[in-house]
Protein backbone atom coordinates (compact mmCIF):
# COMPACT_ATOMS: atom_id res chain seq x y z
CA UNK A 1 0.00 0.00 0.00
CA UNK A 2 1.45 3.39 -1.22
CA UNK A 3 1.08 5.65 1.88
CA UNK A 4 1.93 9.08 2.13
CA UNK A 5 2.84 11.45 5.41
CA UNK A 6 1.62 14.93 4.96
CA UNK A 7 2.60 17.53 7.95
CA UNK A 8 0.78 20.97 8.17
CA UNK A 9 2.49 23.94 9.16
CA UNK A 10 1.01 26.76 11.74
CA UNK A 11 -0.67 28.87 8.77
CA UNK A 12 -1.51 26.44 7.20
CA UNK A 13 -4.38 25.64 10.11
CA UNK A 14 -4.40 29.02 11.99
CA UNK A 15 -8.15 29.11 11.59
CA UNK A 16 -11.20 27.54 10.31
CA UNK A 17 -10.84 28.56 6.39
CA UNK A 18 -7.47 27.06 6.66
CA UNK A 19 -8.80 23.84 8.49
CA UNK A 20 -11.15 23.37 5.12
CA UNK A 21 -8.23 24.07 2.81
CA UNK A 22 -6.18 21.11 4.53
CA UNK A 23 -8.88 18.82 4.96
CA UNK A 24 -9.38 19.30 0.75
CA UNK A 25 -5.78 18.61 0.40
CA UNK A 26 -5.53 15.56 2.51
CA UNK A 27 -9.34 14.08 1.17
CA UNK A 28 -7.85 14.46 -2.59
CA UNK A 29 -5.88 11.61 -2.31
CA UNK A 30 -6.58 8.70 -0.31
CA UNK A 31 -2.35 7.59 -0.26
CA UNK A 32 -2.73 10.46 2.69
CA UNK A 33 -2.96 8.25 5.80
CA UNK A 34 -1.31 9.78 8.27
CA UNK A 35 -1.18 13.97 9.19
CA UNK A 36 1.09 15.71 11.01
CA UNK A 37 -0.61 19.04 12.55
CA UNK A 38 1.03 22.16 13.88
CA UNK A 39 -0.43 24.75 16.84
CA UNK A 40 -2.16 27.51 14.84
CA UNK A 41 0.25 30.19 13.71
CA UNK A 42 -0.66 33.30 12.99
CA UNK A 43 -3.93 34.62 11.09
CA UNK A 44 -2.97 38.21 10.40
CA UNK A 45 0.43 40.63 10.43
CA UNK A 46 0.34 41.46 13.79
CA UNK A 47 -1.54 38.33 15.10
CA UNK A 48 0.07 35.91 17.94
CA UNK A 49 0.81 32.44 17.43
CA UNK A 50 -0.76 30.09 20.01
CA UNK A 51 2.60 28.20 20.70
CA UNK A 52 3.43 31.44 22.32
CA UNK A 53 0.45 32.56 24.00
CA UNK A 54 0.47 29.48 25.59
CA UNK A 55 4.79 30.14 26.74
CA UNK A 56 3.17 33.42 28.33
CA UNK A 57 0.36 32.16 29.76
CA UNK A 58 2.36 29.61 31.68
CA UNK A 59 4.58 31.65 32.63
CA UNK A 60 2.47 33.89 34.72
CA UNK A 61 1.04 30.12 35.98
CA UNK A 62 4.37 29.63 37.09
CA UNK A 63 5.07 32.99 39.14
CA UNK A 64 1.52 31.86 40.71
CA UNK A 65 0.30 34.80 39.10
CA UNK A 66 -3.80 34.90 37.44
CA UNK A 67 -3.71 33.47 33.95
CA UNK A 68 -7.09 33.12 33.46
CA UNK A 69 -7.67 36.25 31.25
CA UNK A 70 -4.62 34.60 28.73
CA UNK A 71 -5.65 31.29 29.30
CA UNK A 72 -9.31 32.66 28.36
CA UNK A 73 -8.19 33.93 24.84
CA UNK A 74 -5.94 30.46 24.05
CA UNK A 75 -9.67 29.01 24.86
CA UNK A 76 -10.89 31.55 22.12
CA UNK A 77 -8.67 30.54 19.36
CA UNK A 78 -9.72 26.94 19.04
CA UNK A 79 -13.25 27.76 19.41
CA UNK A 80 -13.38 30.06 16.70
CA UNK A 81 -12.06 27.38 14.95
CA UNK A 82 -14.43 24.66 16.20
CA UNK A 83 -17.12 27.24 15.52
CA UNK A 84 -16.14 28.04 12.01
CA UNK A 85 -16.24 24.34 11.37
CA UNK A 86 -19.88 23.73 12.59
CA UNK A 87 -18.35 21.29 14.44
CA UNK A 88 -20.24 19.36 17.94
CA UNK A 89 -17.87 18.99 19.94
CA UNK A 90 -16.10 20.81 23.19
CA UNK A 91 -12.36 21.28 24.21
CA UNK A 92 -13.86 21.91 28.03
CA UNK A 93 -12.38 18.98 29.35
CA UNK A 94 -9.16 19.47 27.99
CA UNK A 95 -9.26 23.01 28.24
CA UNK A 96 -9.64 22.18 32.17
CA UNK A 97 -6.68 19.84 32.33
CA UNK A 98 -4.37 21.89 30.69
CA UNK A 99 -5.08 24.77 33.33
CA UNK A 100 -5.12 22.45 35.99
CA UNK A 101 -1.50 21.13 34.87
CA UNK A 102 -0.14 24.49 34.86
CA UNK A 103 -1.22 25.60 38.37
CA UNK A 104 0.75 22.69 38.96
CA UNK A 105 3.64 23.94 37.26
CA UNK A 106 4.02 20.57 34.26
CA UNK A 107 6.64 22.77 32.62
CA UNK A 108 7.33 24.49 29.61
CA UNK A 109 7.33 21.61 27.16
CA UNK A 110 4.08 20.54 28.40
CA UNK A 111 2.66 24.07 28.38
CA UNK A 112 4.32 24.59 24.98
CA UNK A 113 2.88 21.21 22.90
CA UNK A 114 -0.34 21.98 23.92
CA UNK A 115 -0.98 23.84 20.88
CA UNK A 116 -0.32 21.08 18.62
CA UNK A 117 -2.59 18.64 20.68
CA UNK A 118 -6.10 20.80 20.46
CA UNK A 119 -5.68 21.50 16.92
CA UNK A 120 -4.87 18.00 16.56
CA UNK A 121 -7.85 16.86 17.99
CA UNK A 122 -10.02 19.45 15.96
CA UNK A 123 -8.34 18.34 12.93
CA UNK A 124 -8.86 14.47 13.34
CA UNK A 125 -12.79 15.20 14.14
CA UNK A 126 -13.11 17.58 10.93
CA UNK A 127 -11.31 14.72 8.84
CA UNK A 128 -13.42 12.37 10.66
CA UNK A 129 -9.70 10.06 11.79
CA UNK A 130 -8.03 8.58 14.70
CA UNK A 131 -6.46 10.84 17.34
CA UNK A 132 -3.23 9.40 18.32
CA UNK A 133 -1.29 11.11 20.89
CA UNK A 134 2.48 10.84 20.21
CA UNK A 135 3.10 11.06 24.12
CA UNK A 136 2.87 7.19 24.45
CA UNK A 137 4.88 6.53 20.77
CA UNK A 138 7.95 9.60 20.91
CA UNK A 139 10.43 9.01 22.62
CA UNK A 140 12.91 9.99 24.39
CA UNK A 141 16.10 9.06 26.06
CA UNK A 142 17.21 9.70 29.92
CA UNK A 143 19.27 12.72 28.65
CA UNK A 144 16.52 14.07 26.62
CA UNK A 145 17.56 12.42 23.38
CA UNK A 146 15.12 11.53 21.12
CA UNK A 147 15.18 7.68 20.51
CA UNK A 148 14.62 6.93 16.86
CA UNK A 149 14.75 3.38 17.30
CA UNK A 150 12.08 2.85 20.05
CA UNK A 151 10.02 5.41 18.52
CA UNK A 152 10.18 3.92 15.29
CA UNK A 153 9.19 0.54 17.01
CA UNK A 154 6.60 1.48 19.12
CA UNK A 155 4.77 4.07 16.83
CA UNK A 156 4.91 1.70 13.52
CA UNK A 157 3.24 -1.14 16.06
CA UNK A 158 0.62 1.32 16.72
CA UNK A 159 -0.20 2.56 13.04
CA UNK A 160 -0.31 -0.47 11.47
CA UNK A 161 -3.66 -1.19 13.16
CA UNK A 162 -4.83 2.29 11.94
CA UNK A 163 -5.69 3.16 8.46
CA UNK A 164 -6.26 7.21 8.74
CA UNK A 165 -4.83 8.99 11.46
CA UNK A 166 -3.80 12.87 13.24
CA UNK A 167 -0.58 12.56 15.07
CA UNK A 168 0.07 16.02 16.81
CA UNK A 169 3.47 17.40 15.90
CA UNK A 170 6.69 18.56 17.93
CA UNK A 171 6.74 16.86 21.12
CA UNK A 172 7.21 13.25 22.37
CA UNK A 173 7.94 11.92 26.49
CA UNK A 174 10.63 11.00 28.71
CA UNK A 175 11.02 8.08 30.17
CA UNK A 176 8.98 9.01 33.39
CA UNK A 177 6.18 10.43 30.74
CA UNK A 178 7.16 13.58 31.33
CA UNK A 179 6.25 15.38 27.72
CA UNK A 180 9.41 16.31 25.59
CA UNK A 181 9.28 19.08 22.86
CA UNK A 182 11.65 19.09 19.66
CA UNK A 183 13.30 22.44 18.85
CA UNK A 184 10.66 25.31 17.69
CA UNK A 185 9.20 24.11 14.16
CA UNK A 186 10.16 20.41 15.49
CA UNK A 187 6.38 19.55 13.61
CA UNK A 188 8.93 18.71 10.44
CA UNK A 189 10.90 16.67 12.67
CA UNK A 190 7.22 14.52 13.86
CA UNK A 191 6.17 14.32 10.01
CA UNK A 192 9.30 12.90 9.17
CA UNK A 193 9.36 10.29 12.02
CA UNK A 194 6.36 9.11 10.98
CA UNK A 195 7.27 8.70 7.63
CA UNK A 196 10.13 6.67 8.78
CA UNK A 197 7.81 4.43 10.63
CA UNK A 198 5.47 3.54 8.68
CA UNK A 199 7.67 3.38 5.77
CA UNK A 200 5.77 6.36 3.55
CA UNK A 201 7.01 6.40 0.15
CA UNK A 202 6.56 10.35 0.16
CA UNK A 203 6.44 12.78 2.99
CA UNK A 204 5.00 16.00 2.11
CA UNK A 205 5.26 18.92 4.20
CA UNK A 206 2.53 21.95 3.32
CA UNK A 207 3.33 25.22 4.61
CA UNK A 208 2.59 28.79 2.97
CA UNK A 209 5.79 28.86 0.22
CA UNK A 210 6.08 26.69 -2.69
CA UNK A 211 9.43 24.78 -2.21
CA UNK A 212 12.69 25.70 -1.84
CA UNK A 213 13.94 29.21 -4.20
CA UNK A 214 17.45 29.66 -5.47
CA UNK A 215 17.78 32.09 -3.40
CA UNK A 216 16.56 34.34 -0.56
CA UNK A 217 13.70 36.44 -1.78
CA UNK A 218 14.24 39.27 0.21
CA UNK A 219 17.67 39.89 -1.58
CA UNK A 220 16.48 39.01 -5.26
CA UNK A 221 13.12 39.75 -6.42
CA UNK A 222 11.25 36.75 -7.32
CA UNK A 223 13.90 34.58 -7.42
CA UNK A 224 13.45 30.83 -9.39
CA UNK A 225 12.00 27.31 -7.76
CA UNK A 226 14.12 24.94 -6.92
CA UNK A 227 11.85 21.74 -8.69
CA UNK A 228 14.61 18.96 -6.80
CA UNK A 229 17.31 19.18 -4.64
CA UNK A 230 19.34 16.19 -2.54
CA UNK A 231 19.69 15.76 0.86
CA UNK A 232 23.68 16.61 0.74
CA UNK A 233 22.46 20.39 -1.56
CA UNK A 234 20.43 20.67 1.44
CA UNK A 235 22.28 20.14 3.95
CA UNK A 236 25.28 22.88 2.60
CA UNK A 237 21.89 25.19 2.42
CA UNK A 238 20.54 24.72 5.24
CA UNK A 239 24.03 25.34 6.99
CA UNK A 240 24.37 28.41 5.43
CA UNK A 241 20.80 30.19 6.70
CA UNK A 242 18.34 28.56 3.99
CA UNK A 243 15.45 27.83 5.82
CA UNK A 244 12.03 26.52 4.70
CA UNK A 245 12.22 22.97 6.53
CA UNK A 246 13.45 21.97 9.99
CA UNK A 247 17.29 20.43 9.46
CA UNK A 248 16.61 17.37 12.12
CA UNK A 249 13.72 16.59 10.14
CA UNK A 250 15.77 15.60 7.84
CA UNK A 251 17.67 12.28 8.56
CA UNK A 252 14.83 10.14 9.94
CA UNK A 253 12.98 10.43 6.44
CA UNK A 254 17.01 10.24 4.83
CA UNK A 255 17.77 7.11 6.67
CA UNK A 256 14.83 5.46 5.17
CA UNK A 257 15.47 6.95 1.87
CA UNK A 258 12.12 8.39 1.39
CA UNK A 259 11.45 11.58 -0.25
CA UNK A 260 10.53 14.62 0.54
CA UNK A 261 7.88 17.34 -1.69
CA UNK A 262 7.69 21.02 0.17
CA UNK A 263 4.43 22.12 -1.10
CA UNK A 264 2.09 25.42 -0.82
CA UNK A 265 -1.43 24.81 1.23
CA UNK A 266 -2.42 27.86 -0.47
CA UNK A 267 -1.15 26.75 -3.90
CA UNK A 268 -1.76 22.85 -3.92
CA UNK A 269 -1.63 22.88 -7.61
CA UNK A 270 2.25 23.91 -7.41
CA UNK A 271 4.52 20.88 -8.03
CA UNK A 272 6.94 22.65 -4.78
CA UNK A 273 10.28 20.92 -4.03
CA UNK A 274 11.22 17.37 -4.14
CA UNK A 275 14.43 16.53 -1.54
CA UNK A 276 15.56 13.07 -2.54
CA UNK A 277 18.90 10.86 -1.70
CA UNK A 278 19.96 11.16 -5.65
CA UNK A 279 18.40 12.09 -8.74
CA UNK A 280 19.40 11.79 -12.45
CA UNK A 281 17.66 14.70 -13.28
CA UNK A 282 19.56 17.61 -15.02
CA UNK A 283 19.38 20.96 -12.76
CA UNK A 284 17.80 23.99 -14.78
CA UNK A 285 20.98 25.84 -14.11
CA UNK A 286 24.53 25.14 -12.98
CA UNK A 287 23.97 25.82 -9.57
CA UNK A 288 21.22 24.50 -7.22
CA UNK A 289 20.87 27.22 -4.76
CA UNK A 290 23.18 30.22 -2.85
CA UNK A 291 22.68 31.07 0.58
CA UNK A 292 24.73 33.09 3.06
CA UNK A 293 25.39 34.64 6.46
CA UNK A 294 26.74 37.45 8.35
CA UNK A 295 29.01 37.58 11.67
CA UNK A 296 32.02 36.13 10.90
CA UNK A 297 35.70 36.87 11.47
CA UNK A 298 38.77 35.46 10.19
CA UNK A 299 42.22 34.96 12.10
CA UNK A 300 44.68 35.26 9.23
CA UNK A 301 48.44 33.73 10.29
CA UNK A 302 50.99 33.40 8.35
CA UNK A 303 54.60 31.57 8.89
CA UNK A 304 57.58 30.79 6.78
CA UNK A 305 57.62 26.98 5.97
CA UNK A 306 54.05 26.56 7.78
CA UNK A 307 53.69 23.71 5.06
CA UNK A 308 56.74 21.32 6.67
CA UNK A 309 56.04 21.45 10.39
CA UNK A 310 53.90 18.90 11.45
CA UNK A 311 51.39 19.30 13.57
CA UNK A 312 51.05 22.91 12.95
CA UNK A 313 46.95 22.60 12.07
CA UNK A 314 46.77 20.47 15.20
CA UNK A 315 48.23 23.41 16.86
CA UNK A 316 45.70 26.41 15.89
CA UNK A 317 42.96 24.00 16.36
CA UNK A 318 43.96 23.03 20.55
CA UNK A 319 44.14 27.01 20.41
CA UNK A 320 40.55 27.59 19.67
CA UNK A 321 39.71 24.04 21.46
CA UNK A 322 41.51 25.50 24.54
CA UNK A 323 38.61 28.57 24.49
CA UNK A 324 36.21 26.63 23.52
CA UNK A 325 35.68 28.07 20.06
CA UNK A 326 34.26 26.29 16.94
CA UNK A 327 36.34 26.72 13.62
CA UNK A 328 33.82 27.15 10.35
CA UNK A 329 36.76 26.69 7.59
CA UNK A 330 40.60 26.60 7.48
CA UNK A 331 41.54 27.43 3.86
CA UNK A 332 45.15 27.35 3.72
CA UNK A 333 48.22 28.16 1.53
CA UNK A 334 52.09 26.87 1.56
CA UNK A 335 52.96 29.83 4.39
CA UNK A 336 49.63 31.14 5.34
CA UNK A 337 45.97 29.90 7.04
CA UNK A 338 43.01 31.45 7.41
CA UNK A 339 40.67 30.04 10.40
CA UNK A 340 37.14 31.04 9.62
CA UNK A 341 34.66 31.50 13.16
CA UNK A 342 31.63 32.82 14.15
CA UNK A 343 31.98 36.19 15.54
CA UNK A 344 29.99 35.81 18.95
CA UNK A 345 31.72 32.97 19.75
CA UNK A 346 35.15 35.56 19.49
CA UNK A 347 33.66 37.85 21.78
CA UNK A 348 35.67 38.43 25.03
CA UNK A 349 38.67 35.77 23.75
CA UNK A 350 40.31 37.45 20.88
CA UNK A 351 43.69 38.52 23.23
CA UNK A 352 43.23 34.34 24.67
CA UNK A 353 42.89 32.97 21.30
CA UNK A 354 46.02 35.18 19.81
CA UNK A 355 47.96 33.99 22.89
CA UNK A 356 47.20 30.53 22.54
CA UNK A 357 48.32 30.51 19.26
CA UNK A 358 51.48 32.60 19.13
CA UNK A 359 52.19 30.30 22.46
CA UNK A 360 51.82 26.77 20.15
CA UNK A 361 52.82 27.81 16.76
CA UNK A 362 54.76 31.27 17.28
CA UNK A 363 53.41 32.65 13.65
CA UNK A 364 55.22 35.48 12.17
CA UNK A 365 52.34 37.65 11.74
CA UNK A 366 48.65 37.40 12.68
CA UNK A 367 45.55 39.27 12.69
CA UNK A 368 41.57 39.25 13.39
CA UNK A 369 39.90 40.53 10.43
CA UNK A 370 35.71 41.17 11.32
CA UNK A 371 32.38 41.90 9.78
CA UNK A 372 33.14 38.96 7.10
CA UNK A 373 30.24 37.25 5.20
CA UNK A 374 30.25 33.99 3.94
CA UNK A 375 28.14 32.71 0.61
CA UNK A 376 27.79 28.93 -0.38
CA UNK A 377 27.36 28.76 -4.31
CA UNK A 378 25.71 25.02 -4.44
CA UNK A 379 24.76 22.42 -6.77
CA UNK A 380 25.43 18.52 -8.20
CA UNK A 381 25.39 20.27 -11.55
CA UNK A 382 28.76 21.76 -11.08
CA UNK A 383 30.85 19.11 -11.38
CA UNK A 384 30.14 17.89 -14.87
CA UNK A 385 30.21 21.99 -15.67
CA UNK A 386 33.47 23.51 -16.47
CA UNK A 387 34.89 26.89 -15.77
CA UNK A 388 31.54 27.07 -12.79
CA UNK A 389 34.54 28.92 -10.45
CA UNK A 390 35.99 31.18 -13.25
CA UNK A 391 32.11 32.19 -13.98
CA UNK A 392 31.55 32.98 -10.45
CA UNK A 393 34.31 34.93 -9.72
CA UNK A 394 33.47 36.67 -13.02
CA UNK A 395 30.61 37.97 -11.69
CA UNK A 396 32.43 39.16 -8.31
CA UNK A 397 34.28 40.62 -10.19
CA UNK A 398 32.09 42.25 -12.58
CA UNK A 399 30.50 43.68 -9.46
CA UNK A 400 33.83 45.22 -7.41
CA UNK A 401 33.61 43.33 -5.17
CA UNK A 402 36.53 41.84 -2.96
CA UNK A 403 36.39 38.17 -2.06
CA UNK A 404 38.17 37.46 0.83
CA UNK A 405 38.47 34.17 1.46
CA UNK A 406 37.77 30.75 -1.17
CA UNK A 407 36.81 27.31 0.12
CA UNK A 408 35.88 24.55 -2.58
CA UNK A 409 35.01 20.91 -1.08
CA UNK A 410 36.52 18.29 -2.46
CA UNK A 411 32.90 16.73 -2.96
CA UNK A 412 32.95 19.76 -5.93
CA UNK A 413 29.05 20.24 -4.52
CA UNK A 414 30.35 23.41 -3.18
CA UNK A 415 32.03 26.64 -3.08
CA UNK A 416 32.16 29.04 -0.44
CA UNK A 417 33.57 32.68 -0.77
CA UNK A 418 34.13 35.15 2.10
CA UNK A 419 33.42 38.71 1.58
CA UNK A 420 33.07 42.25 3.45
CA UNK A 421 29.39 41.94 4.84
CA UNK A 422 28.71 45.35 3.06
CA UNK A 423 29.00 43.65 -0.23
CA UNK A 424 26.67 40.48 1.10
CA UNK A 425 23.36 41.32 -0.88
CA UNK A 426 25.14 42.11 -3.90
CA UNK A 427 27.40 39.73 -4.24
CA UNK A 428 24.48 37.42 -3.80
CA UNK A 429 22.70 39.00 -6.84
CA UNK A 430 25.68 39.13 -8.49
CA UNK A 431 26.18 35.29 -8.48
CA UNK A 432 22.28 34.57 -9.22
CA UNK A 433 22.64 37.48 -12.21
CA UNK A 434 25.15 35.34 -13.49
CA UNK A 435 23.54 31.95 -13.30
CA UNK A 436 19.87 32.10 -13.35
CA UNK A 437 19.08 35.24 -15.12
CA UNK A 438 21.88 35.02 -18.07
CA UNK A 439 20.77 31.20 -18.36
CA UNK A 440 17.19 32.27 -19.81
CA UNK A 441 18.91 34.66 -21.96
């Protein structure tokens, strides 16, 4: 039996109009057994999502301060929606619960998934399937770990006996049934566990953008769709500030090998994104996708016959170890290296980290050079594509602008260029100009 996952983001059931788009979506194609729900998000610019009413309300529950006014208005929100639905049915018993539990201070987690539970049960009735709480089937480890392979055992037991079902997104329990939330938008990482347990030959996750696009939108106007992408483009994307889809919800559905379509709930007829493990098809351009980020600094060094002592990386790297600072990249030439970090993680340590180093590997010169950006150019298509550096740098070029720093894996799926973060935006429409708009030309 062909069955498909399908995970709903917060807009994409903030209120009853949505509810009726998703339950059109899902009742189109009877492959969509299981569904993933969300906590309503937000209805309007300038509305509140219910995830965080529900962090403020217990919060005043927990200074033993009144929270029935904001507990009143949580109420409010899944009415309306129960309401709009012409539904018969009542969240007062739940409702009660949940207040009762946070007198009783159940913690933020609990207070925090409670979101996803209502709307899950609201959802399930409107679709007329199963509510199955993910409580008893999620879990977790002592240390707060999720456990794929229980999970996977106990939750695929449970399913198989079900044939249509809502599983509420982002939380799971502890071992002493304590509940357990995932990271904030840790819905993706439910829909894909699911998907991994009941062996789904698609997961599709609907939120309120059409896939993945080249590039961020609020740099380039209207930039292209990315139709598919692989896990590994992803990944590089992802690292760099793409965003779109939860990264741990990635490698449950990856381990299993089963794809993943990003589609629109407001746009269902849009093919979106497909993320798969490989793919023979061709990319529309050279390059898959460029993303980028801000805040970095580089500590430059250079040394005379840095090439034939041994041990000298090691060195630089106990350095930063030693202050407990992360290293990004460490391009390097025959007598110099450049050690690429985040610039937060600088703050306060600079004079330590220069120390440490000039104590291990007494450089002959070295420097902190700040307010660098860094911009992944990425894309399987480049390595069957010659001359893909001597285009980009073309376009840098083109542009004035300065790159500081090169990094090229050795994967070739890759190539990351540091520049001044003035020049971030346009060097990013620089790169697209050169190999998304000149490719339709």
């Amino acid at each position: 039996m062909d069955t498909k996952v399908v995970k709903f983001g917060g807009s994409s059931l903030a209120d009853a109009d949505h509810f009726r788009k998703v339950a059109a979506i899902v009742l189109a194609d009877k492959s969509r057994h299981y569904v993933v729900a969300s906590a309503p998000g937000k209805r309007y610019s300038g509305d509140i999502k219910v995830t965080d009413m529900l962090y403020e309300c217990y919060e005043l529950a927990f200074r033993g301060e009144d929270f029935t006014e904001r507990f009143a208005a949580i109420e409010s929100r899944f009415n309306d929606i129960i309401s709009g639905l012409e539904l018969d049915m009542s969240l007062q018993k739940e409702f009660d619960g949940i207040k009762d539990a946070f007198a009783h201070r159940a913690g933020r987690d609990y207070a925090a998934s409670r979101g996803e539970y209502l709307n899950s049960i609201i959802l399930a009735r409107f679709l007329g399937f199963e509510f199955v709480d993910p409580a008893a089937y999620i879990r977790f480890d002592e240390q707060g770990s999720f456990d794929l392979e229980t999970t996977r055992k106990l939750l695929s037991e449970k399913l198989s006996g079900i044939e249509y079902a809502v599983i509420p997104g982002f939380y799971g329990s502890m071992p002493n049934d304590t509940i357990k939330t995932f990271s904030r938008g840790g819905s993706d990482v439910t829909g894909s566990i699911v998907a991994n347990a009941v062996n789904a030959v698609l997961y599709e996750n609907w939120t309120d953008v059409s896939g993945f696009l080249v590039t961020n939108p609020t740099i380039v106007d209207d930039p292209e769709p990315i139709t598919t992408i692989t896990y590994r483009e992803l990944r590089e994307l992802a690292y760099m500030g793409a965003g779109v889809l939860h990264e741990d919800a990635i490698f449950p559905v990856r381990k299993a090998n089963i794809p993943i379509n990003i589609r629109n709930t407001n746009s269902p007829e849009d093919r979106g994104t497909f993320i798969v493990s490989d793919t023979a098809e061709t990319s529309r351009f050279t390059i898959t996708g460029i993303a980028g980020k801000k805040g970095f600094s580089v500590i430059q060094i250079e040394k005379d016959m840095m090439n034939s002592e041994v041990g000298f990386g090691k060195n630089v790297l106990r350095a930063l170890e030693k202050n407990e600072v992360c290293f990004e990249h460490m391009p390097s030439g025959i007598d110099t290296m450049s050690v690429i970090v985040s610039s937060d993680s600088l703050i306060g340590k600079e004079k330590a980290v220069l120390d440490e180093i000039n104590y291990r590997c007494h450089p002959d010169k070295m420097e902190i050079e700040n307010n660098l950006a860094l911009i992944a150019v990425v894309g399987r298509g480049m390595r069957k594509q010659r001359g893909t550096a001597g285009r980009l740098f073309s376009a840098l070029a083109h542009a004035r602008i300065n790159v500081k720093m090169i990094d090229q894996g050795s994967s070739e799926l890759n190539i990351i260029i540091g520049v001044e973060e003035e020049d971030f935006e346009t060097a990013i429409r620089a790169i697209y100009d050169m190999f998304v708009l000149t490719a339709h030309e």
